[in-house]
Protein backbone atom coordinates (compact mmCIF):
# COMPACT_ATOMS: atom_id res chain seq x y z
CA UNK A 1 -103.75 -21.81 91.28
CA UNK A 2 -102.42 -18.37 91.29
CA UNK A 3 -103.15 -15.99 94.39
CA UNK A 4 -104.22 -12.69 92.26
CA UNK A 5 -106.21 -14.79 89.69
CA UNK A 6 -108.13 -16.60 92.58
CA UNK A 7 -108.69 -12.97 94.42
CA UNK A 8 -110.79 -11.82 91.63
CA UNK A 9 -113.71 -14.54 92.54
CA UNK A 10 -112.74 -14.50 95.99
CA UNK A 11 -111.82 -11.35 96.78
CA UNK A 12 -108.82 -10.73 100.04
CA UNK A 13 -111.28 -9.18 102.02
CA UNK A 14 -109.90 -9.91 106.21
CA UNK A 15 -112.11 -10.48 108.96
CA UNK A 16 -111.10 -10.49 112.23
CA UNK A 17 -113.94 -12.86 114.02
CA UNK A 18 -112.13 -13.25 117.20
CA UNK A 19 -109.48 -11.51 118.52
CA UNK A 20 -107.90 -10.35 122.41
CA UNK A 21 -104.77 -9.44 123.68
CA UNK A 22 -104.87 -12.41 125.96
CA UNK A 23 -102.79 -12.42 129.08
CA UNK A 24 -103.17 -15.15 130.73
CA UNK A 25 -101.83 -17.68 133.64
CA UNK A 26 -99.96 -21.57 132.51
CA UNK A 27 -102.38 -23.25 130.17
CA UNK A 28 -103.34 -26.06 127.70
CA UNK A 29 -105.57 -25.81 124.80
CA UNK A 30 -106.35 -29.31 123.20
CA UNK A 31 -105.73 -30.33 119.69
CA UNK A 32 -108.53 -28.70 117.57
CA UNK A 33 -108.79 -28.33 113.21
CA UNK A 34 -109.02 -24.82 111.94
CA UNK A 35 -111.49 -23.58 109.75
CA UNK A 36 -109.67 -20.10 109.69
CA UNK A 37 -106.68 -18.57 110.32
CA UNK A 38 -104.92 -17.94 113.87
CA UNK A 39 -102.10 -15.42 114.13
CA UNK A 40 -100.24 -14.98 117.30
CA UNK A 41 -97.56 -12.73 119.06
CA UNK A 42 -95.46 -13.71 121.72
CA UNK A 43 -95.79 -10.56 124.06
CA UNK A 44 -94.47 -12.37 126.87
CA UNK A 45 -93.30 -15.48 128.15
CA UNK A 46 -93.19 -19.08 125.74
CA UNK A 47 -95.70 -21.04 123.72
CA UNK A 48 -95.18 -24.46 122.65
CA UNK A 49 -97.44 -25.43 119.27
CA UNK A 50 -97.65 -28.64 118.02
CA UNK A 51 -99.07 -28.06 114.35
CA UNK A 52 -99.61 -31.16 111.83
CA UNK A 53 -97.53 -33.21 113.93
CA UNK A 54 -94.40 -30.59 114.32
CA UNK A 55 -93.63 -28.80 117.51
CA UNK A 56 -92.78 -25.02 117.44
CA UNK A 57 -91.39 -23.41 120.67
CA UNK A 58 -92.20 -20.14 120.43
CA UNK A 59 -90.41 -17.11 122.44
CA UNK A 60 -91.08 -13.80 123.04
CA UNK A 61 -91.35 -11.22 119.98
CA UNK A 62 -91.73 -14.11 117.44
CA UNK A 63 -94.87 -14.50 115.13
CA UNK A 64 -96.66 -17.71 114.21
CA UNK A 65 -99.96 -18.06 111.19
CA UNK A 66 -101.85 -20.99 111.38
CA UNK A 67 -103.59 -21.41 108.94
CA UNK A 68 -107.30 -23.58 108.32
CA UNK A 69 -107.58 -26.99 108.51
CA UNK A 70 -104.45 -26.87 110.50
CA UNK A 71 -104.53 -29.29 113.48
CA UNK A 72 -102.98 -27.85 116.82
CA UNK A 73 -102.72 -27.34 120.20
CA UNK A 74 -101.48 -24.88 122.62
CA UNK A 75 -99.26 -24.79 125.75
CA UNK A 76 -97.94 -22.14 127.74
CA UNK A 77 -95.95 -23.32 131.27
CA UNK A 78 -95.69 -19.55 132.68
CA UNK A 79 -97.67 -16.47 133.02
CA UNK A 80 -97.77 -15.37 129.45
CA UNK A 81 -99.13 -12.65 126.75
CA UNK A 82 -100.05 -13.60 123.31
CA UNK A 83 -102.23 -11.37 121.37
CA UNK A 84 -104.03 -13.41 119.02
CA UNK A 85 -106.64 -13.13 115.82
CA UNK A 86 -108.89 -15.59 114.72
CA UNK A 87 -109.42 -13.88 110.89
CA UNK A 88 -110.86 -14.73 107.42
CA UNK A 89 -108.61 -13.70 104.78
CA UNK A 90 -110.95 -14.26 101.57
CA UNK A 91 -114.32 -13.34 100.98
CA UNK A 92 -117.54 -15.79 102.24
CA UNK A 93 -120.99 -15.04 102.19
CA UNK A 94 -121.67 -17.11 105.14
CA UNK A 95 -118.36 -15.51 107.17
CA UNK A 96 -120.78 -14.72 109.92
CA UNK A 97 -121.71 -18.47 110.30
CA UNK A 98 -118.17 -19.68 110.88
CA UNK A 99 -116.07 -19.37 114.28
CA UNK A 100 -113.44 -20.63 116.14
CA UNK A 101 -113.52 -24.25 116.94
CA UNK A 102 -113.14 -25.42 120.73
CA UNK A 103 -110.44 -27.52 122.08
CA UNK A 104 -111.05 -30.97 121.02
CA UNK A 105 -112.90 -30.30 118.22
CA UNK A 106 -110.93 -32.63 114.97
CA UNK A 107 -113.80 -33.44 113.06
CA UNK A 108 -115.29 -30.42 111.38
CA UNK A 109 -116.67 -32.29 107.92
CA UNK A 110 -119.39 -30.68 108.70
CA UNK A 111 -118.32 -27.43 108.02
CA UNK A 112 -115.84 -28.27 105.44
CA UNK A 113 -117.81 -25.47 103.07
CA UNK A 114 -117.06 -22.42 105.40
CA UNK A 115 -112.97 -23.43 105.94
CA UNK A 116 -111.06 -20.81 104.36
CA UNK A 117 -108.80 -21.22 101.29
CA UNK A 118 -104.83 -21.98 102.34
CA UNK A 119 -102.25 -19.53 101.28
CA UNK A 120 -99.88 -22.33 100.72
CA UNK A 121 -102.03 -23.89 98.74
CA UNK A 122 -101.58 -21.05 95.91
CA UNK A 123 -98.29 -20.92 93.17
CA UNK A 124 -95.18 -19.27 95.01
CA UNK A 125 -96.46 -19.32 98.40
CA UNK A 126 -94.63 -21.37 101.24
CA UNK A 127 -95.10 -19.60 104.55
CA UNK A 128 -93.91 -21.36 107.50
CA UNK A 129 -96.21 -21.65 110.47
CA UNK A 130 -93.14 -19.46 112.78
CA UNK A 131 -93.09 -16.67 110.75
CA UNK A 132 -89.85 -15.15 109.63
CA UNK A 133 -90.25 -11.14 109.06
CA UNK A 134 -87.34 -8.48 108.25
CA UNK A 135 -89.10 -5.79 110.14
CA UNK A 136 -90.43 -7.87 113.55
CA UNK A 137 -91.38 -4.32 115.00
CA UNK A 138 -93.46 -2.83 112.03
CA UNK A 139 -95.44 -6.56 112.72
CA UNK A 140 -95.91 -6.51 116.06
CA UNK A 141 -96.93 -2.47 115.66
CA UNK A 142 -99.60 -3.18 113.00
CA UNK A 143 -100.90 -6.35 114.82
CA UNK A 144 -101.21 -4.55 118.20
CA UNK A 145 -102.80 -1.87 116.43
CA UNK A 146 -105.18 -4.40 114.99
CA UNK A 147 -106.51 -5.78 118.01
CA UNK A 148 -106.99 -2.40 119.82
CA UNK A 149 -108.96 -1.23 116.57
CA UNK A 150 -111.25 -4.70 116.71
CA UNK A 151 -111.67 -4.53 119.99
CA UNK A 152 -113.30 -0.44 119.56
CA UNK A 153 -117.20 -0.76 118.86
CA UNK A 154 -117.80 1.14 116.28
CA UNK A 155 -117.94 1.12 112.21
CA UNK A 156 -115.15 3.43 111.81
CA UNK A 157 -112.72 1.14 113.93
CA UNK A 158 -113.89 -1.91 112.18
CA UNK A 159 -113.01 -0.61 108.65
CA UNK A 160 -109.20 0.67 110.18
CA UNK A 161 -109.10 -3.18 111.80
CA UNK A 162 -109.90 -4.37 107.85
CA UNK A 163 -107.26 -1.57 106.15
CA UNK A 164 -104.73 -2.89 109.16
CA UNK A 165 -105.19 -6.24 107.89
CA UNK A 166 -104.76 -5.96 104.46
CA UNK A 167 -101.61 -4.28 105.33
CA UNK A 168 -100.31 -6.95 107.53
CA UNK A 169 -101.42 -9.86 104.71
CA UNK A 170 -99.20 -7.85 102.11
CA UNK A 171 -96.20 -7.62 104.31
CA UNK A 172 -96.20 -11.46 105.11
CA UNK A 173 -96.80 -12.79 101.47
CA UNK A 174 -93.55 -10.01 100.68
CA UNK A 175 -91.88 -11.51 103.13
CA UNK A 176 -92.28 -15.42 102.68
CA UNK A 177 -92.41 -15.48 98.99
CA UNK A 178 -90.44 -14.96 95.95
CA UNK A 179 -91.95 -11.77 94.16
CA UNK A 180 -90.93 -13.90 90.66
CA UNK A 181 -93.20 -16.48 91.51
CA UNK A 182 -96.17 -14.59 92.40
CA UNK A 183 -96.52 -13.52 88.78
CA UNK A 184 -99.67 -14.63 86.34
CA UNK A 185 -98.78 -18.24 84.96
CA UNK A 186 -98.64 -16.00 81.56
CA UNK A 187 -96.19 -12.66 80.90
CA UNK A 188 -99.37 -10.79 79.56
CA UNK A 189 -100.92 -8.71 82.50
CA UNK A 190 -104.73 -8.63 82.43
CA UNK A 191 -105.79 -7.12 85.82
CA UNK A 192 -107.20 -4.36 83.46
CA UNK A 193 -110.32 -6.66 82.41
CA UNK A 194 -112.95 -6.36 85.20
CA UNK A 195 -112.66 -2.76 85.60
CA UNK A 196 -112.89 -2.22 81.74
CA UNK A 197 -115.44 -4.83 81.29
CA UNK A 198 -117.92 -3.43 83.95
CA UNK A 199 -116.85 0.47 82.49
CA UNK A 200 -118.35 -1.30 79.08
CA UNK A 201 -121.29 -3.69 80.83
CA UNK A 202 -123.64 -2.26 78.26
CA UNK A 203 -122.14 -2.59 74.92
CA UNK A 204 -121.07 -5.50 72.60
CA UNK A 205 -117.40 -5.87 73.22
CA UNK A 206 -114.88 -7.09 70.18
CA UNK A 207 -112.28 -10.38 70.65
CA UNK A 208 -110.03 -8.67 68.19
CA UNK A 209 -110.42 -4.91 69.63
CA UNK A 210 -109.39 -6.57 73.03
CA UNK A 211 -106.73 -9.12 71.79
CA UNK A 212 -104.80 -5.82 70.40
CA UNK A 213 -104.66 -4.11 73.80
CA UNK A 214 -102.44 -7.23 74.85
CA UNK A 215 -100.88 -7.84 71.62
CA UNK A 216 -102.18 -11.13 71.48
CA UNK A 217 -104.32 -13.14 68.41
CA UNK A 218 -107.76 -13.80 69.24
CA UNK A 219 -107.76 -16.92 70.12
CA UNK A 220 -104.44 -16.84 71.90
CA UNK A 221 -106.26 -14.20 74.04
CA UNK A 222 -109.46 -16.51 74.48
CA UNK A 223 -107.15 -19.09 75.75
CA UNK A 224 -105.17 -16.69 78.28
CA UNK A 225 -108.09 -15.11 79.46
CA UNK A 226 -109.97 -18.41 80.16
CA UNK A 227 -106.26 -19.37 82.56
CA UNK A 228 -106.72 -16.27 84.18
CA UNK A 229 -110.06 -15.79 85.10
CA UNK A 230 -111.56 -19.79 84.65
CA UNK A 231 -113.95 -18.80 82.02
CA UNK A 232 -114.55 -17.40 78.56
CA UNK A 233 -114.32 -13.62 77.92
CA UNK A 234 -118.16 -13.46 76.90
CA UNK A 235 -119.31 -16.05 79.82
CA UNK A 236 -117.12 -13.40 82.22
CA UNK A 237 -118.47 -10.44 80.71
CA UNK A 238 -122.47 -11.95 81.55
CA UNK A 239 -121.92 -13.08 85.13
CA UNK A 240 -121.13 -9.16 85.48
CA UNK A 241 -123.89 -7.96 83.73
CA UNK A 242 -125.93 -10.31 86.11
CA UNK A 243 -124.90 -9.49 88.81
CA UNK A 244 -125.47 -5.58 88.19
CA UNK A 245 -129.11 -6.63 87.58
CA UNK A 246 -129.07 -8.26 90.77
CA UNK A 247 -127.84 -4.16 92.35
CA UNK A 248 -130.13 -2.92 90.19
CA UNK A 249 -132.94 -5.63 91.15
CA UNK A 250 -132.31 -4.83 94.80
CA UNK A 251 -131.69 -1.28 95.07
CA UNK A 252 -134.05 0.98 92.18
CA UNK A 253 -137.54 0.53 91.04
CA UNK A 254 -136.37 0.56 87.22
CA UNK A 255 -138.24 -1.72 85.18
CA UNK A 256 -137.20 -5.02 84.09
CA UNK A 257 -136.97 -3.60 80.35
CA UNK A 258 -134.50 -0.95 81.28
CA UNK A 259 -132.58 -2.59 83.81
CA UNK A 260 -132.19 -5.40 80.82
CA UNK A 261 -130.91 -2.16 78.52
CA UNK A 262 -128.68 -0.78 81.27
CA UNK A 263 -126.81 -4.13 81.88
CA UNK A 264 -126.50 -4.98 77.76
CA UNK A 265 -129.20 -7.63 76.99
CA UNK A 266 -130.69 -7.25 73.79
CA UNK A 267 -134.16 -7.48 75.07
CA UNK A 268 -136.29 -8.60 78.30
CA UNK A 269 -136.51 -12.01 76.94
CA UNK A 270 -132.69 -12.94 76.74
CA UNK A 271 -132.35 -10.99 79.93
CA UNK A 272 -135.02 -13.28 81.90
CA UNK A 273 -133.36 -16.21 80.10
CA UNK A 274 -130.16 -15.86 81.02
CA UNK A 275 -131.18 -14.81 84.53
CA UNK A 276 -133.21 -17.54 85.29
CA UNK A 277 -130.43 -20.17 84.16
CA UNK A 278 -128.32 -18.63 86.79
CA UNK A 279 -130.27 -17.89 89.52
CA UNK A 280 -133.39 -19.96 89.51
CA UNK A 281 -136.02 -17.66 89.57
CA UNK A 282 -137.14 -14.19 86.97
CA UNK A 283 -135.79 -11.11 87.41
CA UNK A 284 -139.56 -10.32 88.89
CA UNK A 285 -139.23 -13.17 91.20
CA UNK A 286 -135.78 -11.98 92.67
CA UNK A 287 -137.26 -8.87 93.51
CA UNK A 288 -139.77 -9.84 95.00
CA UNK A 289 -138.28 -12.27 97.36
């Protein structure tokens, strides 16, 4: 699957769950399986990773990702400093229940639904668990930053920790990927659909009207659209319009009628209809949960 296409249902949103500049004496930390990603810097001193079975020596100013479901373990045979970050890179609703595993731990099928996605798992990425960047000191900068921001408590911090982040993700995918690969599997760019679609929510959009903006037949652009987004354009264009009844459900006191007019449904009926199929329960019932 493409990285950008996947992004729109799983957003690149990092979280930094653990994270220290860690100086610390000779130690051993026991093979374990990832369920997120691990970035380190060699501050000081060596590291010796064995990762899937290969063994990285690590020296001072190099980078390593490890990334989840990864299984490791760690050795360092001198006084050493390695600034680490145990971080989510997409989106989950249940981040907050995830964590670090201990040394030791292999078996985590039991928590096989909170393991982040794999970067190398998407088209045109292959990064390499010693990272290779061409500007080493604009890393190490930005990560150091990083962890001084998480480490701050308070809200302000935490949002510079997730802007540092973002910046940091961008700079290794640029660096351990060819830009031509990266590309939609199709030449015709589309990342103007959600925003246009949820600008239009309310009104009765036309297959032809949008097939012109990407010179494209109608049903040539039915079948891009579903390879870039994993769904029809009308099925798309609903899960948004639920999902601003859901804000709407939430967060006013408008009436089920006019939240059903604000989102596009024709009436209450096809509104409760096609909310129910999706979530379960009436648009009453959500709101009253």
């Amino acid at each position: 699957m493409n990285l950008f296409s996947f992004s729109y249902t799983h957003p690149i949103v990092p979280y930094i769950r653990e994270s220290d500049f860690a100086v610390r004496n000779a130690y051993y930390s026991p093979f374990r399986k990832l369920l997120d990603y691990l970035f380190i810097y060699i501050q000081k001193g060596e590291l010796t990773i064995v990762a899937d079975g290969t063994t990285y020596q690590l020296q001072e100013g190099q980078f390593c990702l490890l990334q989840p479901g990864t299984v490791h373990d760690l050795k360092a045979i001198s006084d050493n400093e390695t600034p680490f970050a145990h971080m989510d890179l997409f989106f989950h609703a249940d981040r907050d229940k995830s964590f670090p595993t201990k040394p030791g731990q292999i078996d985590v099928h039991a928590f096989q639904h909170l393991m982040q996605p794999r970067l190398n798992d998407f088209e045109g990425l292959s990064i390499p668990v010693l990272l290779e960047p061409r500007k080493p000191y604009l890393y190490r900068n930005l990560f150091m930053e990083m962890i001084g921001s998480w480490l701050e408590p308070n809200p302000l911090s935490k949002l510079k920790t997730q802007a540092i982040a973002t910046q940091l993700l961008h700079l290794i995918i640029q660096d351990h990927s060819n830009p031509a690969n990266l590309g939609s599997s199709h030449p015709h760019d589309l990342d103007w659909i959600p925003s246009y679609f949820s600008v239009h929510l309310a009104e009765t959009l036309c297959i032809q009207d949008l097939a012109k903006r990407t010179n494209l037949s109608p049903s040539r652009f039915r079948t891009v659209f579903r390879e870039r987004y994993g769904v029809p354009p009308h099925q798309f264009l609903i899960h948004l319009r639920l999902d601003h009844a859901k804000e709407l459900l939430s967060s006013t006191t408008y009436s089920i009628a006019k939240i059903a007019e604000y989102c596009g449904f024709s009436d209450v009926s096809h509104f409760t209809n096609r909310f129910r199929s999706r979530e379960g329960m009436t648009p009453g019932a959500f709101r009253g949960k």
